[in-house]
PDB file of N, CA and C in Angstrom:
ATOM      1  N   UNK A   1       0.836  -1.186   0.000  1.00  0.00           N
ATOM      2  CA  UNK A   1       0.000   0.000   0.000  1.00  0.00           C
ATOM      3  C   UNK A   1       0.876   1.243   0.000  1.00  0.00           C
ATOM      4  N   UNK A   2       0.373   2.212  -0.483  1.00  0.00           N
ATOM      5  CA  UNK A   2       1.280   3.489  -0.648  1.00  0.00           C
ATOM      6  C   UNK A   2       0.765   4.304   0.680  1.00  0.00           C
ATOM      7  N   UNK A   3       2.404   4.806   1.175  1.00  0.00           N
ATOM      8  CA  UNK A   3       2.290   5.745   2.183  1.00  0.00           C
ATOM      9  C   UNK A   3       2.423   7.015   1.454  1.00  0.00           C
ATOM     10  N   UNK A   4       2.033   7.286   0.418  1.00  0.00           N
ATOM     11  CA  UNK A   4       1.699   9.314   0.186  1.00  0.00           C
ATOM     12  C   UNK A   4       0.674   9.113  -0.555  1.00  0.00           C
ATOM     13  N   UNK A   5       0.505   9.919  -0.423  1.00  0.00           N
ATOM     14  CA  UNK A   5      -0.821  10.638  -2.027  1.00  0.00           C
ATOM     15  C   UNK A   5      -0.115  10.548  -3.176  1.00  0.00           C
ATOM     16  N   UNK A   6      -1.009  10.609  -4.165  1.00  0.00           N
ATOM     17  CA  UNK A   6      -0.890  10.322  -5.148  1.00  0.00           C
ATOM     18  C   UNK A   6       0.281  11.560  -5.835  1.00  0.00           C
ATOM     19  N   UNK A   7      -0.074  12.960  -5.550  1.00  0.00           N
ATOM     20  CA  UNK A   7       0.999  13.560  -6.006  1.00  0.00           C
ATOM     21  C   UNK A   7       0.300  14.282  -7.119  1.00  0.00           C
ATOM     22  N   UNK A   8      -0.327  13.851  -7.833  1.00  0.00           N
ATOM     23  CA  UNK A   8      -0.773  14.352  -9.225  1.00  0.00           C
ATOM     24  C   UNK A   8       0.323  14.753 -10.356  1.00  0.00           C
ATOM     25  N   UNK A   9      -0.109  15.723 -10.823  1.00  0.00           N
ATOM     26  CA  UNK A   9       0.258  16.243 -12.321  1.00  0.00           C
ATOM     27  C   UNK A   9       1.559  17.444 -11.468  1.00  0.00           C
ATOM     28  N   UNK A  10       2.263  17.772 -10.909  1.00  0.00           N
ATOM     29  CA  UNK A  10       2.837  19.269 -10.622  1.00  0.00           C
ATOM     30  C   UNK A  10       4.296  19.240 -11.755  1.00  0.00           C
ATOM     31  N   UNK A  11       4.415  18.283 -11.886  1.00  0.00           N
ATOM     32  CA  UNK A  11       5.605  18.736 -13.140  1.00  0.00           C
ATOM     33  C   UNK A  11       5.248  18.510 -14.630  1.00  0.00           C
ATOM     34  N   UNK A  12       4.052  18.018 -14.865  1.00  0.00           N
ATOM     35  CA  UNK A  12       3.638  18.319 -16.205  1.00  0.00           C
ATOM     36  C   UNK A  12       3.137  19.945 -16.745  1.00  0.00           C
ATOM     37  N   UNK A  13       2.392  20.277 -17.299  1.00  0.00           N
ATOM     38  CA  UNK A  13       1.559  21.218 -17.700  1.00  0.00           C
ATOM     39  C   UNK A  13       2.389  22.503 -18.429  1.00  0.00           C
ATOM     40  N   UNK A  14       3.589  21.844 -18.903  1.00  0.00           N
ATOM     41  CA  UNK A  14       4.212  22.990 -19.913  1.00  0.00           C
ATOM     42  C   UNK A  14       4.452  22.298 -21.294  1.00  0.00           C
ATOM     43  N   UNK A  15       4.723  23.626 -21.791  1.00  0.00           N
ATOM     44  CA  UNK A  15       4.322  24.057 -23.589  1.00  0.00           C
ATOM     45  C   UNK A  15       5.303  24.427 -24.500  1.00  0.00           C
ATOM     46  N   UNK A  16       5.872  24.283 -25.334  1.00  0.00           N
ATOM     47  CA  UNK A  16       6.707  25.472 -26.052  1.00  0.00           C
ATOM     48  C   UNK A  16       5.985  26.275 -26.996  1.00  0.00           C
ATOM     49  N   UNK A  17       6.320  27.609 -26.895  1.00  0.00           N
ATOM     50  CA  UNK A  17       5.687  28.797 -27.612  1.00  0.00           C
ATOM     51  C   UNK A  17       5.349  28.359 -29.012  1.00  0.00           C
ATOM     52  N   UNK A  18       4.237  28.312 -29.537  1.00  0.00           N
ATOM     53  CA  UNK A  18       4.399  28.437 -30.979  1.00  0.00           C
ATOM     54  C   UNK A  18       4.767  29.067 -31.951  1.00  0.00           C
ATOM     55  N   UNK A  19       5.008  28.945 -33.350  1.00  0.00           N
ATOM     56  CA  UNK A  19       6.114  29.661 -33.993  1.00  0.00           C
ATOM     57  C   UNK A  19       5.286  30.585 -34.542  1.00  0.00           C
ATOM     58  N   UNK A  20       4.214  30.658 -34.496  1.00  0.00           N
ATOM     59  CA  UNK A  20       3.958  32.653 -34.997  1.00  0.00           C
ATOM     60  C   UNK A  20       4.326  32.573 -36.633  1.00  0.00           C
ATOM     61  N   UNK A  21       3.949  31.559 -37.588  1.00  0.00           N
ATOM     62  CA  UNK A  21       4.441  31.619 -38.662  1.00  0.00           C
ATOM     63  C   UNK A  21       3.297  31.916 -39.605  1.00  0.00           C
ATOM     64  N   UNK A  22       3.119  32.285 -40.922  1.00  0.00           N
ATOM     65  CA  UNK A  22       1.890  32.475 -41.712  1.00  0.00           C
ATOM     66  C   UNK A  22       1.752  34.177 -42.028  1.00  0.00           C
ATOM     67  N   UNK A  23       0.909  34.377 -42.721  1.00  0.00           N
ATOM     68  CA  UNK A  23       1.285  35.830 -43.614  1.00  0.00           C
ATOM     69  C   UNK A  23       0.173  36.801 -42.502  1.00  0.00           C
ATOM     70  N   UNK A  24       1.490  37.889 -42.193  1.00  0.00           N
ATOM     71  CA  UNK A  24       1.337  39.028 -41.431  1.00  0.00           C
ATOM     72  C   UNK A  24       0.906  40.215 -41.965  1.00  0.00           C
ATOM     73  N   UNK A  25       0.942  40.175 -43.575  1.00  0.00           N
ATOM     74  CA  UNK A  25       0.230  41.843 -43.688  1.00  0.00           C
ATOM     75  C   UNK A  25      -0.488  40.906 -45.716  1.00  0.00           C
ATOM     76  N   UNK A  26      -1.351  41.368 -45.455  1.00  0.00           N
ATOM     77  CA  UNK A  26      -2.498  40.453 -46.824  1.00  0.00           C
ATOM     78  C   UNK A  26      -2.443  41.811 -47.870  1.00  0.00           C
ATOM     79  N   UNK A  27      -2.911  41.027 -49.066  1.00  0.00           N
ATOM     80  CA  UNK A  27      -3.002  41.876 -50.256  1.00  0.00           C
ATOM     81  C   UNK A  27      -3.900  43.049 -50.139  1.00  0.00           C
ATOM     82  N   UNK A  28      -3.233  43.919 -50.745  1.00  0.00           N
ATOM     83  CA  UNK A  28      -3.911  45.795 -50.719  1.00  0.00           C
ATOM     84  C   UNK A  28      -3.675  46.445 -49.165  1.00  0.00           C
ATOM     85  N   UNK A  29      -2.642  45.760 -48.423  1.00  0.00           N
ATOM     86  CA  UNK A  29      -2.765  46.528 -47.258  1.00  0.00           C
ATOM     87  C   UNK A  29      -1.485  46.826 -47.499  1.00  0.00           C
ATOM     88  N   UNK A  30      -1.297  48.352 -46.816  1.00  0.00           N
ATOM     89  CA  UNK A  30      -0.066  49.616 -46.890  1.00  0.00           C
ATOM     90  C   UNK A  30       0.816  48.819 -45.979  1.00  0.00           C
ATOM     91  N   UNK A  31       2.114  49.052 -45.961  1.00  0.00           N
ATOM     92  CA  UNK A  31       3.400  48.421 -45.451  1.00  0.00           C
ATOM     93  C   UNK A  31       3.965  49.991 -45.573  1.00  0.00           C
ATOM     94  N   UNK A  32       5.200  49.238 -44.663  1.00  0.00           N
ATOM     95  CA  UNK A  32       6.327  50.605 -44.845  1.00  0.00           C
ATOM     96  C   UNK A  32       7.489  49.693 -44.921  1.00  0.00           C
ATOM     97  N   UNK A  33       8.417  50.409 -45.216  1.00  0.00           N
ATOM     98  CA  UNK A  33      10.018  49.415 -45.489  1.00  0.00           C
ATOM     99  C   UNK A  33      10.485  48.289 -44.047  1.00  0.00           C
ATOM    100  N   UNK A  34      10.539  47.264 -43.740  1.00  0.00           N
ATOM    101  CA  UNK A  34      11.127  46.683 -42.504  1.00  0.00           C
ATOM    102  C   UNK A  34       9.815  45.540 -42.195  1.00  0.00           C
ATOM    103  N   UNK A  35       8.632  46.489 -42.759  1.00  0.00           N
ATOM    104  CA  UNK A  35       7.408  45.219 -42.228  1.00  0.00           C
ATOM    105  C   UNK A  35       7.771  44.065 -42.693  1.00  0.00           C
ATOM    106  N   UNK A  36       7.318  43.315 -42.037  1.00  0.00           N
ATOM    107  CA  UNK A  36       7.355  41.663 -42.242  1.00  0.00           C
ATOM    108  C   UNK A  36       5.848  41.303 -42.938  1.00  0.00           C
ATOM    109  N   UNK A  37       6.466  40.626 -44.355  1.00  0.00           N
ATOM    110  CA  UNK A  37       5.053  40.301 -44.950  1.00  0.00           C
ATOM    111  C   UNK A  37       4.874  38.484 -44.723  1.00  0.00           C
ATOM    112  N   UNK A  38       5.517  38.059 -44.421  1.00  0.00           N
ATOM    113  CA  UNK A  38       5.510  36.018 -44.137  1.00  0.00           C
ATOM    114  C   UNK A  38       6.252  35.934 -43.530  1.00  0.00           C
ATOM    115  N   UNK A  39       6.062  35.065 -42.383  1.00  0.00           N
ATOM    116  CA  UNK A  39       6.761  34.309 -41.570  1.00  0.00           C
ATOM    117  C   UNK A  39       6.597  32.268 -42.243  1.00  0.00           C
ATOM    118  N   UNK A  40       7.689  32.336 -42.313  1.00  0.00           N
ATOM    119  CA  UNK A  40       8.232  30.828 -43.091  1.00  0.00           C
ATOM    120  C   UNK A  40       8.860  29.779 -42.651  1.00  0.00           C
ATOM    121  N   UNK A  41       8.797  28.598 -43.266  1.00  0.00           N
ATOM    122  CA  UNK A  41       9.315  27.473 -42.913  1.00  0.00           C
ATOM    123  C   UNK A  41       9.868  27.132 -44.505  1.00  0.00           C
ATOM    124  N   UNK A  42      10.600  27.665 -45.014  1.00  0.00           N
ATOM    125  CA  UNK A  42      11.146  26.943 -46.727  1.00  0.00           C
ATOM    126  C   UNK A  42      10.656  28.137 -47.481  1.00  0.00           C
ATOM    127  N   UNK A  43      10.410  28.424 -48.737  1.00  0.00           N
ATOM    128  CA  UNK A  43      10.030  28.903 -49.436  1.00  0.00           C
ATOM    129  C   UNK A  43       8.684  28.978 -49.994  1.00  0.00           C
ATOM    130  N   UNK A  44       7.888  28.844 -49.454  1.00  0.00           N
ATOM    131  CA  UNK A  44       6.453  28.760 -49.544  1.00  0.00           C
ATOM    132  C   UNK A  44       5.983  29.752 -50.508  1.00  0.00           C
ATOM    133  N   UNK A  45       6.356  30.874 -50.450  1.00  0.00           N
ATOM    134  CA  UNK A  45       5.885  32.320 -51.027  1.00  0.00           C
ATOM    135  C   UNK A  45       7.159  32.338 -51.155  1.00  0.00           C
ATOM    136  N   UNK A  46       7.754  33.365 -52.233  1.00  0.00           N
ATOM    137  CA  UNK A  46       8.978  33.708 -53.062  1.00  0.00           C
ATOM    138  C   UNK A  46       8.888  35.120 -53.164  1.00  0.00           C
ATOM    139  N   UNK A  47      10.123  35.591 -52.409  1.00  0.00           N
ATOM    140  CA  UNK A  47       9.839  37.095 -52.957  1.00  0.00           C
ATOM    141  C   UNK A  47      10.146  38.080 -54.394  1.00  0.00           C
ATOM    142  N   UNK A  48       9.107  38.749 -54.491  1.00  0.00           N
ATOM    143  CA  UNK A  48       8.877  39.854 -55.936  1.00  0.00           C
ATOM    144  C   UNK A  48       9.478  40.792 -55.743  1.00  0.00           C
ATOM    145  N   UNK A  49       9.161  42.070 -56.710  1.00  0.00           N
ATOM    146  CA  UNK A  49       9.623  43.262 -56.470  1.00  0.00           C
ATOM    147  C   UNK A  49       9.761  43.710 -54.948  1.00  0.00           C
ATOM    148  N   UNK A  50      10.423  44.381 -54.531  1.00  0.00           N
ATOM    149  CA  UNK A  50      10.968  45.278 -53.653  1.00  0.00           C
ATOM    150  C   UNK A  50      10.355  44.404 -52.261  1.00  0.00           C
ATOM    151  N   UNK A  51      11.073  43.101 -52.521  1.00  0.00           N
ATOM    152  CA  UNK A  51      10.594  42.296 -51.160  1.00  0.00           C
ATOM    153  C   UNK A  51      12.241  41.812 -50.761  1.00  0.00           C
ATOM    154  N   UNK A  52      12.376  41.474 -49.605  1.00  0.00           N
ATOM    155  CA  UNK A  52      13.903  40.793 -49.266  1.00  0.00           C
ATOM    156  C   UNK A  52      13.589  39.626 -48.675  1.00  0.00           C
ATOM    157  N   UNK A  53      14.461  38.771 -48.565  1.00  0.00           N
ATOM    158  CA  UNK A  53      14.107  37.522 -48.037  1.00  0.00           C
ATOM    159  C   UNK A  53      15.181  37.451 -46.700  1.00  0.00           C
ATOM    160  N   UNK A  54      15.039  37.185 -45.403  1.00  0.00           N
ATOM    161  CA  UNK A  54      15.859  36.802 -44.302  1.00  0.00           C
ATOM    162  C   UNK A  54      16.619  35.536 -44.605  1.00  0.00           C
ATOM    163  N   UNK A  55      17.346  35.147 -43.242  1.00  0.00           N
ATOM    164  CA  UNK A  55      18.092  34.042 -43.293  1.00  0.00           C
ATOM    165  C   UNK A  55      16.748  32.871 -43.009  1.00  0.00           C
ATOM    166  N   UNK A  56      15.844  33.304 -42.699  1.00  0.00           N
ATOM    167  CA  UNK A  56      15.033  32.192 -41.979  1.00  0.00           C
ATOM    168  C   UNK A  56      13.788  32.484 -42.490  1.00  0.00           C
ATOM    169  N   UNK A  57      14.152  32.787 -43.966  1.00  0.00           N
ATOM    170  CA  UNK A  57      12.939  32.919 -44.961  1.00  0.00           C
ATOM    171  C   UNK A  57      11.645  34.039 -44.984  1.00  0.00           C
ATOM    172  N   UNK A  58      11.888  34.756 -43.663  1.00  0.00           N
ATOM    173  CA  UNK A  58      11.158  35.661 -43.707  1.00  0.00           C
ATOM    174  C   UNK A  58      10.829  36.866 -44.823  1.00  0.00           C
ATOM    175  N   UNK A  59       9.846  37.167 -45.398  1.00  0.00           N
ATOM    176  CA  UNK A  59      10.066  38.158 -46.110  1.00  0.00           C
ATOM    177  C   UNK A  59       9.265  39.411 -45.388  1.00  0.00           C
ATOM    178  N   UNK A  60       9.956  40.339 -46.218  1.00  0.00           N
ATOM    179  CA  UNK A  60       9.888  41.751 -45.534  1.00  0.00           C
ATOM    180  C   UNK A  60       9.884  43.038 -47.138  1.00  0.00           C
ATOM    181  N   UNK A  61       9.034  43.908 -46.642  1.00  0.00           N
ATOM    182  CA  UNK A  61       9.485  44.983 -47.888  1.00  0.00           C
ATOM    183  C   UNK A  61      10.336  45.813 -47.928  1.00  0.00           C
ATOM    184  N   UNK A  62      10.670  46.595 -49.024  1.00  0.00           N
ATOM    185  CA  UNK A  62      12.138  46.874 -48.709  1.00  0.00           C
ATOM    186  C   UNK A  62      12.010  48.529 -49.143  1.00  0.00           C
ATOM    187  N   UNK A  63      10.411  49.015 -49.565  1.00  0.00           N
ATOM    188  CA  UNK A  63      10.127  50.277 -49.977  1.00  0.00           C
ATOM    189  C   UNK A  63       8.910  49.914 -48.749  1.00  0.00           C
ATOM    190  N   UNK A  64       8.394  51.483 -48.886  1.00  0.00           N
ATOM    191  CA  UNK A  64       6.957  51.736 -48.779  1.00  0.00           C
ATOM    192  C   UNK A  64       5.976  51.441 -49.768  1.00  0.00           C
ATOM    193  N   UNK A  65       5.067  50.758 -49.650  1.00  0.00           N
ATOM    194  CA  UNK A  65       3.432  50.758 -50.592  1.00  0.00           C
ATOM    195  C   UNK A  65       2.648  50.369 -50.521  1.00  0.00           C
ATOM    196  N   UNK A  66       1.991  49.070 -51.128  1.00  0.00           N
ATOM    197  CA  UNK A  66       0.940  48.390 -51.107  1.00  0.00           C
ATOM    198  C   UNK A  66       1.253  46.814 -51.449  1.00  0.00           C
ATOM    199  N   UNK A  67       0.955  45.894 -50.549  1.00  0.00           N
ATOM    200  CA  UNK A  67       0.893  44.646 -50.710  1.00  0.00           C
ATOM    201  C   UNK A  67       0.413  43.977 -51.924  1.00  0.00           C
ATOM    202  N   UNK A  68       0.700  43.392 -52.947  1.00  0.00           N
ATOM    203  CA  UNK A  68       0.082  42.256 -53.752  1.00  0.00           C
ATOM    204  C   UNK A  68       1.088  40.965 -53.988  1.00  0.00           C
ATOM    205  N   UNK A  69       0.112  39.974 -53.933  1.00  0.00           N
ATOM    206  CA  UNK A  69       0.260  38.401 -53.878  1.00  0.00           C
ATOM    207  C   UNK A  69       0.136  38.166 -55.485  1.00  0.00           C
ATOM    208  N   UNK A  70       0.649  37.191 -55.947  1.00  0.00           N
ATOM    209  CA  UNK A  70       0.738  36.410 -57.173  1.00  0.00           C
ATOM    210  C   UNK A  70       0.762  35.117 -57.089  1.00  0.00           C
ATOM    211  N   UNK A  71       0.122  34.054 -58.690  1.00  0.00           N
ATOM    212  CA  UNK A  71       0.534  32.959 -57.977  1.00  0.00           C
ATOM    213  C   UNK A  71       0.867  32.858 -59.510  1.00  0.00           C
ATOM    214  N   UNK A  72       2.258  32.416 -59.630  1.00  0.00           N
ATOM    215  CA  UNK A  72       3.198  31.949 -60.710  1.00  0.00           C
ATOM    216  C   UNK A  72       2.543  30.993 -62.035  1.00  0.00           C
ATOM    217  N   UNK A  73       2.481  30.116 -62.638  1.00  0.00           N
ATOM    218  CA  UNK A  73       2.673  29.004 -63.421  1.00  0.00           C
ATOM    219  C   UNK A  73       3.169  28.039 -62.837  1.00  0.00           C
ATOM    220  N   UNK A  74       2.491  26.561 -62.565  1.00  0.00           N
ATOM    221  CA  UNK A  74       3.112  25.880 -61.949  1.00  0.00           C
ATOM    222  C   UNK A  74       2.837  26.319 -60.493  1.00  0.00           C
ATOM    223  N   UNK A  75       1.649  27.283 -59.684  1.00  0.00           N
ATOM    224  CA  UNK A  75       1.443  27.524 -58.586  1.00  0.00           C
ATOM    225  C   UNK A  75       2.153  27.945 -57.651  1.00  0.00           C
ATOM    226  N   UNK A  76       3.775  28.195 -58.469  1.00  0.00           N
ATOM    227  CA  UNK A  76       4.251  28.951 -56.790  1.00  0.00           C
ATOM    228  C   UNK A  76       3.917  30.627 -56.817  1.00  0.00           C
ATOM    229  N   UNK A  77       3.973  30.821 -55.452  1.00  0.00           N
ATOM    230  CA  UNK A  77       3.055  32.004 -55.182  1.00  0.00           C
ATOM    231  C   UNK A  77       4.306  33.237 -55.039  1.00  0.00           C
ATOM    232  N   UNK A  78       4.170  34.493 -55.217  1.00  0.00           N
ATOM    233  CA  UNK A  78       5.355  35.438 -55.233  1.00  0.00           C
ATOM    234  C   UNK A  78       4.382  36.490 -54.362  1.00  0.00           C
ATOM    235  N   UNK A  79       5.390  37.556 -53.426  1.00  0.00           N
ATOM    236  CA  UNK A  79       4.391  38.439 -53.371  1.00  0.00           C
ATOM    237  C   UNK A  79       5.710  40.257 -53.475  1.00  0.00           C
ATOM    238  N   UNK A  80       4.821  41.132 -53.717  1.00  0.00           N
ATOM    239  CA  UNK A  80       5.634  42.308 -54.598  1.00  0.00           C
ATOM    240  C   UNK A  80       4.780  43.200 -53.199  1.00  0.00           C
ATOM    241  N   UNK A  81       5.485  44.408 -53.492  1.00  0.00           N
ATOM    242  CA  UNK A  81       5.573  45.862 -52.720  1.00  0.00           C
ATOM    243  C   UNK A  81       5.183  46.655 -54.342  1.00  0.00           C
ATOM    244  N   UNK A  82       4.004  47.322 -54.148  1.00  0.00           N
ATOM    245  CA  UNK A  82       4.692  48.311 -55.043  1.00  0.00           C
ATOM    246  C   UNK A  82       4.312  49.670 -54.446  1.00  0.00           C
ATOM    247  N   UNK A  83       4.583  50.853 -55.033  1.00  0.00           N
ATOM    248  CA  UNK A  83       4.224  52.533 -54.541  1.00  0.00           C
ATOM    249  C   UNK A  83       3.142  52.845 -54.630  1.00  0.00           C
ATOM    250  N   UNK A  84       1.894  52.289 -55.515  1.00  0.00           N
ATOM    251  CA  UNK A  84       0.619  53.280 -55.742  1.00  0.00           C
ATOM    252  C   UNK A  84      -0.307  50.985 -55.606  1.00  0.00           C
ATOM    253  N   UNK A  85      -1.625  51.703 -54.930  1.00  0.00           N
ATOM    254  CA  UNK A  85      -2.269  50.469 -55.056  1.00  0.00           C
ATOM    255  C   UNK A  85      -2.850  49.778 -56.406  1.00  0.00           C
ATOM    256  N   UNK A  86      -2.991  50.584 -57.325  1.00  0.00           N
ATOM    257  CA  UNK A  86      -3.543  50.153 -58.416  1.00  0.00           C
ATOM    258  C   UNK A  86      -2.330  49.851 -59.632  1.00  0.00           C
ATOM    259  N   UNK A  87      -1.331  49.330 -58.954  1.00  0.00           N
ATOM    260  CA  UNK A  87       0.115  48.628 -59.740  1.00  0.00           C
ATOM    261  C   UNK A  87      -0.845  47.238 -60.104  1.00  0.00           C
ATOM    262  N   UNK A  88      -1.608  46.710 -60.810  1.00  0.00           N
ATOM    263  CA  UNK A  88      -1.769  45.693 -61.513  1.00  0.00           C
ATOM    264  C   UNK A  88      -1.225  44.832 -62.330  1.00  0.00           C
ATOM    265  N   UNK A  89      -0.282  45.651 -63.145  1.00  0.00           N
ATOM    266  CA  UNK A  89       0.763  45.143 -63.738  1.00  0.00           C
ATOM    267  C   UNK A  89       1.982  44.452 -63.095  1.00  0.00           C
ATOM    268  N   UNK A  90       1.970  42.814 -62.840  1.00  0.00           N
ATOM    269  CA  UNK A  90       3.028  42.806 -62.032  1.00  0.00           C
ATOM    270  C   UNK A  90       4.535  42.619 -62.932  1.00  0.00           C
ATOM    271  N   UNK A  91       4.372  41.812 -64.486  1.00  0.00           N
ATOM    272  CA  UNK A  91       5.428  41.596 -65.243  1.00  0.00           C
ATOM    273  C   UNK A  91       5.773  42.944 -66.035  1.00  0.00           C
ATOM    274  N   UNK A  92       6.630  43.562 -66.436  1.00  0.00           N
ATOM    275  CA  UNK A  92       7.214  44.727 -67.472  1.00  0.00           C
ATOM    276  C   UNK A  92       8.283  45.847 -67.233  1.00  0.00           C
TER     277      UNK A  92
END
């Protein structure tokens, strides 16, 4: 027979932070230079015009403007910065 109590759970009940990954600023919304537009695991999204890519895939813009997303040929997806929102034209 046991001489204590049972004791329960006191060293379980921890977590590690989750990674906060997935797209932080969506198409037609204003950025300024430094914002972070994806948080990544690989290359998921590819960066376009006036986007930079981190060591850890993050992309970020590298002007001030307006967010737009693309999705390539073959489905990979790109996303561009440009200065005025009605940049539609993303190839020229």
């Amino acid at each position: 027979m046991a001489h204590k109590k049972g004791g329960g759970s006191s060293r379980n009940g921890r977590d590690s932070r989750s990674q906060r990954l997935g797209v932080k600023k969506f198409g037609g919304e204003h950025v300024i230079s430094g914002n972070i537009l994806v948080r990544q695991h690989g290359t998921k999204v590819h960066p376009g015009w006036n986007v930079g890519m981190g060591r850890d895939y993050t992309l970020f813009a590298t002007i001030e403007g307006f967010v737009k997303y693309e999705t390539m040929p073959g489905g990979r997806k790109k996303v561009h910065v440009f200065e005025t929102q009605d940049a539609t034209s993303v190839r020229g």
